[in-house]
N, C-alpha and C. Protein backbone atom coordinates (compact mmCIF):
# COMPACT_ATOMS: atom_id res chain seq x y z
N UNK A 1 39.09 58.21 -16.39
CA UNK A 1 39.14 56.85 -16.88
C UNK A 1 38.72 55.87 -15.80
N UNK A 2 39.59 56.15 -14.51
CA UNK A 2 38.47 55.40 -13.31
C UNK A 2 37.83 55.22 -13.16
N UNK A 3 36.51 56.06 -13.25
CA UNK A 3 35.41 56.16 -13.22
C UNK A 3 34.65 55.49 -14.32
N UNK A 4 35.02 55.60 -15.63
CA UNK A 4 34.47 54.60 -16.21
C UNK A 4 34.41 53.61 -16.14
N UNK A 5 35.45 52.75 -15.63
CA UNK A 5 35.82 51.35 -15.17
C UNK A 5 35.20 51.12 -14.31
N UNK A 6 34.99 51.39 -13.34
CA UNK A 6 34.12 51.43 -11.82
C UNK A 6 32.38 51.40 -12.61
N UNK A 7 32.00 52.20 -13.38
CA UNK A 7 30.52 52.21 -13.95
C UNK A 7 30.34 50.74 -14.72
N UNK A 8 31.44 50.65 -15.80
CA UNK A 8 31.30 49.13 -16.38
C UNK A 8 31.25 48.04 -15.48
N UNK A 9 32.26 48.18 -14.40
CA UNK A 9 32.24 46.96 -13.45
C UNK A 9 30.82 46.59 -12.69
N UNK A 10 30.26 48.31 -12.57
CA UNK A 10 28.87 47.97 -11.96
C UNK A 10 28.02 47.23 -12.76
N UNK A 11 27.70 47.88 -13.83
CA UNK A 11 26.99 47.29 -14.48
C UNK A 11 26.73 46.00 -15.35
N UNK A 12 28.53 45.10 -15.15
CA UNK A 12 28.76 43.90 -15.38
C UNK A 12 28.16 42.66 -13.89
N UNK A 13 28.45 43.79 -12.96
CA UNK A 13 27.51 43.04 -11.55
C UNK A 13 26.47 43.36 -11.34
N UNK A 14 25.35 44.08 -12.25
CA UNK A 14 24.28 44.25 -11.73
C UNK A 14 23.56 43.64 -13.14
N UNK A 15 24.19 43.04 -14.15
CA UNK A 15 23.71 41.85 -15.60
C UNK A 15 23.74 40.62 -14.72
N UNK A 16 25.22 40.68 -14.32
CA UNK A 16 25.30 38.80 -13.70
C UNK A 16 24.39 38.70 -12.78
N UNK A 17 24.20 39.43 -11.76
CA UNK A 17 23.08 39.07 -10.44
C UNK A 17 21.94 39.18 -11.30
N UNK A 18 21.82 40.02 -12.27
CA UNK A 18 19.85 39.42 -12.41
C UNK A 18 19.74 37.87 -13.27
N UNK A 19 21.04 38.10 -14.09
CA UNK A 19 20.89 36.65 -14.50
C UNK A 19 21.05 35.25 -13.77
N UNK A 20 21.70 35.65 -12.39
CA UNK A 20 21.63 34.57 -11.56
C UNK A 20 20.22 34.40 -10.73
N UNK A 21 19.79 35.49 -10.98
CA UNK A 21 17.80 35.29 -9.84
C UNK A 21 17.13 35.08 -11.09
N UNK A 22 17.29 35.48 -12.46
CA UNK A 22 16.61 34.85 -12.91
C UNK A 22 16.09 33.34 -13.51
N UNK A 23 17.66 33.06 -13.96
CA UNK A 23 17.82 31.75 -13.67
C UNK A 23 17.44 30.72 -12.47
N UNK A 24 17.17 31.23 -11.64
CA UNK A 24 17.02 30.47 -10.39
C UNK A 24 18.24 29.72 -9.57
N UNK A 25 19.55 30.54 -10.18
CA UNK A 25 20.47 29.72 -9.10
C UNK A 25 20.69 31.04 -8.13
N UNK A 26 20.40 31.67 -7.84
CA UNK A 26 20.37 32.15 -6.55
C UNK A 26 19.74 31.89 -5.31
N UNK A 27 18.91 30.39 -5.81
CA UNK A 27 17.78 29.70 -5.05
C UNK A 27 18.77 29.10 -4.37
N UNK A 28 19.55 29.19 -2.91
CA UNK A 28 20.71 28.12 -2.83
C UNK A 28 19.83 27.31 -1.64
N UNK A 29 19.44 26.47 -1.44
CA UNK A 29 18.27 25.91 -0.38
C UNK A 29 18.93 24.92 0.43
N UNK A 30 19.19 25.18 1.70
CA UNK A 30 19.73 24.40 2.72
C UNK A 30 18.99 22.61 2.78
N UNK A 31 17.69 22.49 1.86
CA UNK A 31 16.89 21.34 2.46
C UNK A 31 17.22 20.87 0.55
N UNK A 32 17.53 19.54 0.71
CA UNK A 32 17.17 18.40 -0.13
C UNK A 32 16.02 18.84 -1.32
N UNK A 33 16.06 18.97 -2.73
CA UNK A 33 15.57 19.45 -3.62
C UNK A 33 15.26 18.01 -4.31
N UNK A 34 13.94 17.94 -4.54
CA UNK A 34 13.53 16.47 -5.43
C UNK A 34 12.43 16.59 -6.42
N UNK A 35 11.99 15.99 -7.16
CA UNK A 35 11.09 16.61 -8.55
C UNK A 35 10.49 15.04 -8.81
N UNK A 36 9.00 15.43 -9.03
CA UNK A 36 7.82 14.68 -8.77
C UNK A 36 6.91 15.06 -10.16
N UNK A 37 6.03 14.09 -10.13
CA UNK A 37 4.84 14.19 -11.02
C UNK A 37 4.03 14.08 -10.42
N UNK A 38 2.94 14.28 -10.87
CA UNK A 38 1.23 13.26 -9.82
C UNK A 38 0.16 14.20 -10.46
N UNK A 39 -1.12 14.23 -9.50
CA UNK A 39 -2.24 14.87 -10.18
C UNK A 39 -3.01 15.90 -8.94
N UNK A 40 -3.41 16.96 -8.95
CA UNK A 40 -3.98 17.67 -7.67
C UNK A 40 -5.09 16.98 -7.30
N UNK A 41 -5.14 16.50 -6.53
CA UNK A 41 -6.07 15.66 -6.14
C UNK A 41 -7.29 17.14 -4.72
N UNK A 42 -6.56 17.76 -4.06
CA UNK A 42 -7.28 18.77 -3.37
C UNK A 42 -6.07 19.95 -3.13
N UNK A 43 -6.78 21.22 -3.03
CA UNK A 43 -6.29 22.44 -3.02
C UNK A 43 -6.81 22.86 -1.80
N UNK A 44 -6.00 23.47 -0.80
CA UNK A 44 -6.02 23.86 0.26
C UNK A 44 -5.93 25.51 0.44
N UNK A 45 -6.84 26.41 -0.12
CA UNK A 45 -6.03 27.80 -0.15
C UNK A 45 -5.96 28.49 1.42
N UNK A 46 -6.43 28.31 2.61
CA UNK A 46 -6.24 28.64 3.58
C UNK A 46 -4.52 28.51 4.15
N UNK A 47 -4.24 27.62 3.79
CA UNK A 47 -3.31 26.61 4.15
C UNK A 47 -2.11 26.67 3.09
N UNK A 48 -2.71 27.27 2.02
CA UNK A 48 -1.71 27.67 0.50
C UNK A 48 -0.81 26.23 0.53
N UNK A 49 -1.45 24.97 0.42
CA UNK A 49 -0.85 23.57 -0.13
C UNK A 49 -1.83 22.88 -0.45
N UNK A 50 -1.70 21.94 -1.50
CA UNK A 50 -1.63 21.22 -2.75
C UNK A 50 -1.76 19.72 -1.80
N UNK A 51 -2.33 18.92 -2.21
CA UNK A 51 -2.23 17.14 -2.10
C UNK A 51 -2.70 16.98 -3.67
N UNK A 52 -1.27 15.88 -4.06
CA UNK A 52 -1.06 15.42 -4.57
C UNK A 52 -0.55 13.71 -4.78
N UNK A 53 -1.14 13.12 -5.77
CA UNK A 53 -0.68 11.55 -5.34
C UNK A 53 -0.86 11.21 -3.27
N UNK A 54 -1.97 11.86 -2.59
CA UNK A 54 -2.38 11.15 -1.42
C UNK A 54 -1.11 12.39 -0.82
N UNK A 55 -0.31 12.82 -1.27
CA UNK A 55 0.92 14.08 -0.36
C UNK A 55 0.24 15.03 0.01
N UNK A 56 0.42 15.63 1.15
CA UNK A 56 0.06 16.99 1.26
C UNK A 56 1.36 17.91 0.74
N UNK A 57 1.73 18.50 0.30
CA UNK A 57 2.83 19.54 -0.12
C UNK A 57 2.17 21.34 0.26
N UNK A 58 3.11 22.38 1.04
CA UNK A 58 2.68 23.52 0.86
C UNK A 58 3.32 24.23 -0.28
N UNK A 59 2.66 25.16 -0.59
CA UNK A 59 3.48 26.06 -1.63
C UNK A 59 3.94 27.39 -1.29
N UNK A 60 5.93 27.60 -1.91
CA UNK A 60 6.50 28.43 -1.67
C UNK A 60 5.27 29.91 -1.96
N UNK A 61 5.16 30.86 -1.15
CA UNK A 61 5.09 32.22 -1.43
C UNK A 61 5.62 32.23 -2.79
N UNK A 62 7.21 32.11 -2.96
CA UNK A 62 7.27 32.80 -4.32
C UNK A 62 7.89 31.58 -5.01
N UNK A 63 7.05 30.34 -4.84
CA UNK A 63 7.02 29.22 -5.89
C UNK A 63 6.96 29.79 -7.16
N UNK A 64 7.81 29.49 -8.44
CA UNK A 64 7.29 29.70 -9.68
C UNK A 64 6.04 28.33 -10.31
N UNK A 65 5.10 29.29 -10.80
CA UNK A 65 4.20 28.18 -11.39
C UNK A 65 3.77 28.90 -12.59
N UNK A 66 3.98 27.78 -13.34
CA UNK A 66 3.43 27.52 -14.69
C UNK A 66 2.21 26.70 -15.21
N UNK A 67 1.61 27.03 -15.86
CA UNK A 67 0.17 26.77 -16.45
C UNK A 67 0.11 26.94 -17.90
N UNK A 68 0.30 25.87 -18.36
CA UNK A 68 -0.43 25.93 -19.73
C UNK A 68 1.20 26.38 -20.53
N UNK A 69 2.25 26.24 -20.06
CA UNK A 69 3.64 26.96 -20.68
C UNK A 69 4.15 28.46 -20.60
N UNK A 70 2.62 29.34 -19.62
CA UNK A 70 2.59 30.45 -19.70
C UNK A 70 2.92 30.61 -18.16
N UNK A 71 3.51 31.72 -17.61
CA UNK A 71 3.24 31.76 -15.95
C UNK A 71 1.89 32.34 -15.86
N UNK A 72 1.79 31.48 -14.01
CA UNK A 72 0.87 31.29 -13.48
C UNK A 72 0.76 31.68 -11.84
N UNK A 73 -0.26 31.21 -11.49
CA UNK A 73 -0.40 31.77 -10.40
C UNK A 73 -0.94 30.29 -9.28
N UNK A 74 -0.75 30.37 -8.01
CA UNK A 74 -0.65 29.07 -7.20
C UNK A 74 -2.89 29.53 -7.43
N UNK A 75 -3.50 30.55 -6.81
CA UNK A 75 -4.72 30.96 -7.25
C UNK A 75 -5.50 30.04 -8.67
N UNK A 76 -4.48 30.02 -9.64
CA UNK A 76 -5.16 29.66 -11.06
C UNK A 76 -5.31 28.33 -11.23
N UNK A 77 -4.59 27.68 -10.42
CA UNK A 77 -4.25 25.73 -10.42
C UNK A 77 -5.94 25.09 -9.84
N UNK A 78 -6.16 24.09 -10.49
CA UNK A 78 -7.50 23.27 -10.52
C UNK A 78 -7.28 22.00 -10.07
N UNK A 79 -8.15 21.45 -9.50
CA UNK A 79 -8.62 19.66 -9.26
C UNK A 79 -7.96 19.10 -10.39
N UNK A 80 -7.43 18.38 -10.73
CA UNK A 80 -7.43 17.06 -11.42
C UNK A 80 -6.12 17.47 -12.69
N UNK A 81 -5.84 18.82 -12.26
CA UNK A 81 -4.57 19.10 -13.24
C UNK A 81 -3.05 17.83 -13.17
N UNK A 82 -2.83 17.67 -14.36
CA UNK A 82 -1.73 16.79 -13.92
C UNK A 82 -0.23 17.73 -13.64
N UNK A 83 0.50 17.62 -13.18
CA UNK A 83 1.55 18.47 -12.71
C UNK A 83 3.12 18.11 -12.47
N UNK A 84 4.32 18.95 -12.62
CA UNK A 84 6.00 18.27 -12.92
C UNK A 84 6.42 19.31 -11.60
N UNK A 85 6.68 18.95 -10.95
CA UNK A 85 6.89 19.67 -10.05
C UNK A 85 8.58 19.91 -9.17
N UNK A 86 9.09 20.61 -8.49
CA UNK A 86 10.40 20.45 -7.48
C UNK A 86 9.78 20.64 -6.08
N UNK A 87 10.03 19.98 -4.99
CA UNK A 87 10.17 20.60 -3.69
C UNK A 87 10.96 20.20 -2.83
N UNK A 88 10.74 20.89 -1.62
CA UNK A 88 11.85 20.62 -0.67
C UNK A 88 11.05 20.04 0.70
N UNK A 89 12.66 19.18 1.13
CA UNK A 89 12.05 18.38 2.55
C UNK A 89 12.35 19.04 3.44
N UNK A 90 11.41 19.83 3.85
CA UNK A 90 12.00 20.33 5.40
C UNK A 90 11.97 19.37 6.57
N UNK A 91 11.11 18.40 6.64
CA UNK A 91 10.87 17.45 7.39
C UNK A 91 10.39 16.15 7.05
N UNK A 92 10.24 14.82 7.76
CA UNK A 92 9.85 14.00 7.16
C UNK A 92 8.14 14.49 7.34
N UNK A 93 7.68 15.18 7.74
CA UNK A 93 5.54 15.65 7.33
C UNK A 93 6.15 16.76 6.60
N UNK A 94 6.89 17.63 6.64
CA UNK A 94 6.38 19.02 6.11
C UNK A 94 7.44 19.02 4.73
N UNK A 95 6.52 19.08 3.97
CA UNK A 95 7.08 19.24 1.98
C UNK A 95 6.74 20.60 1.52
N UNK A 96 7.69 21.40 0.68
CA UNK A 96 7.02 22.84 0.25
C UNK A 96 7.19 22.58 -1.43
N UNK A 97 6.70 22.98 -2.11
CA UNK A 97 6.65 23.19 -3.80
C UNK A 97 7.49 24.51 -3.89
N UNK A 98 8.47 24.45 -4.56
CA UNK A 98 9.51 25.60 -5.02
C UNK A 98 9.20 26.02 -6.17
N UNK A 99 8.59 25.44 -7.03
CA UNK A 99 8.25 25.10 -8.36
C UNK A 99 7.72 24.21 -9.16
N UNK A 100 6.48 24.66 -10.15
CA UNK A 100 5.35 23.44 -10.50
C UNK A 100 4.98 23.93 -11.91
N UNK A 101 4.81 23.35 -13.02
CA UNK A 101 3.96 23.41 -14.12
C UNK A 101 2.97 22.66 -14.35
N UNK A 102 2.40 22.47 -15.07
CA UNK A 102 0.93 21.79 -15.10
C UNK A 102 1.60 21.07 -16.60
N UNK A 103 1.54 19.63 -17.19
CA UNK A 103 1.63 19.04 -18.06
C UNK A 103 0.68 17.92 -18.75
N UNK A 104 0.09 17.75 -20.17
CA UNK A 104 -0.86 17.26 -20.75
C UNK A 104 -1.11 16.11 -20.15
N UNK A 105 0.22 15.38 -20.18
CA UNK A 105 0.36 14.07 -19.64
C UNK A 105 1.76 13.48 -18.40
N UNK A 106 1.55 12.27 -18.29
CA UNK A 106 2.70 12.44 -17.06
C UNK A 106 3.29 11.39 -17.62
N UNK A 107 4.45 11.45 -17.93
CA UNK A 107 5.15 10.38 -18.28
C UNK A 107 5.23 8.65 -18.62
N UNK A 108 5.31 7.76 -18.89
CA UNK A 108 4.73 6.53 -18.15
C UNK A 108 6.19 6.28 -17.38
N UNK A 109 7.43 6.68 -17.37
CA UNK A 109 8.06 6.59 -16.52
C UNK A 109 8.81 7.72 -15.60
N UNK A 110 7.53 8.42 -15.26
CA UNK A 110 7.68 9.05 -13.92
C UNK A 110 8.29 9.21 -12.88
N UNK A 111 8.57 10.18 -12.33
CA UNK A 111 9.01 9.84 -10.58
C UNK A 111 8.27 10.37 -9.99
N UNK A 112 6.98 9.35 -9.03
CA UNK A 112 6.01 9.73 -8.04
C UNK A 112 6.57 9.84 -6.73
């Protein structure tokens, strides 16, 4: 009977942890988290960051990005896409993208 209990318990902690990475709260980020709109104005792939609205921003390695409502890839993103984005301040120059979708339009009351 132990043993069964011990298997359920695992497998009640190995449901909750994927549902917590998948969800994204396992993201626990020591730096200030803020969420933006704007338009790609230039793509940097050497450099793997984005300027946007005149920002330079880099993008997380394992940023989630979305395109079109479908996932995406930081590779698939274009000039002049408009975009809803999260990132973080590591510094007052250095900004990273944690997460970005691409949207038809941008709000008229935005946060740039």
């Amino acid at each position: 009977m132990n043993t069964k209990h011990n298997l359920i318990g695992r497998m009640v902690l190995g449901v909750t942890l994927s549902l917590c990475l998948y969800s994204g709260l396992a993201h626990a980020s020591p730096y200030p988290v803020e969420e933006a709109y704007g338009v790609i104005h230039e793509i940097d792939t050497g450099r793997q960051a984005l300027t946007i609205n005149g920002l330079t921003y880099r993008v997380a390695l394992d940023a989630r990005v979305e395109i079109d409502g479908s996932f995406g890839a930081y590779s698939m993103l274009r000039e002049g896409q408009n975009v809803h984005f999260f990132w973080e301040r590591h510094s007052p120059q250095r900004r990273q993208i944690i997460e970005l979708r691409t949207v038809d339009e941008i709000p008229a009351d935005a946060i740039f």
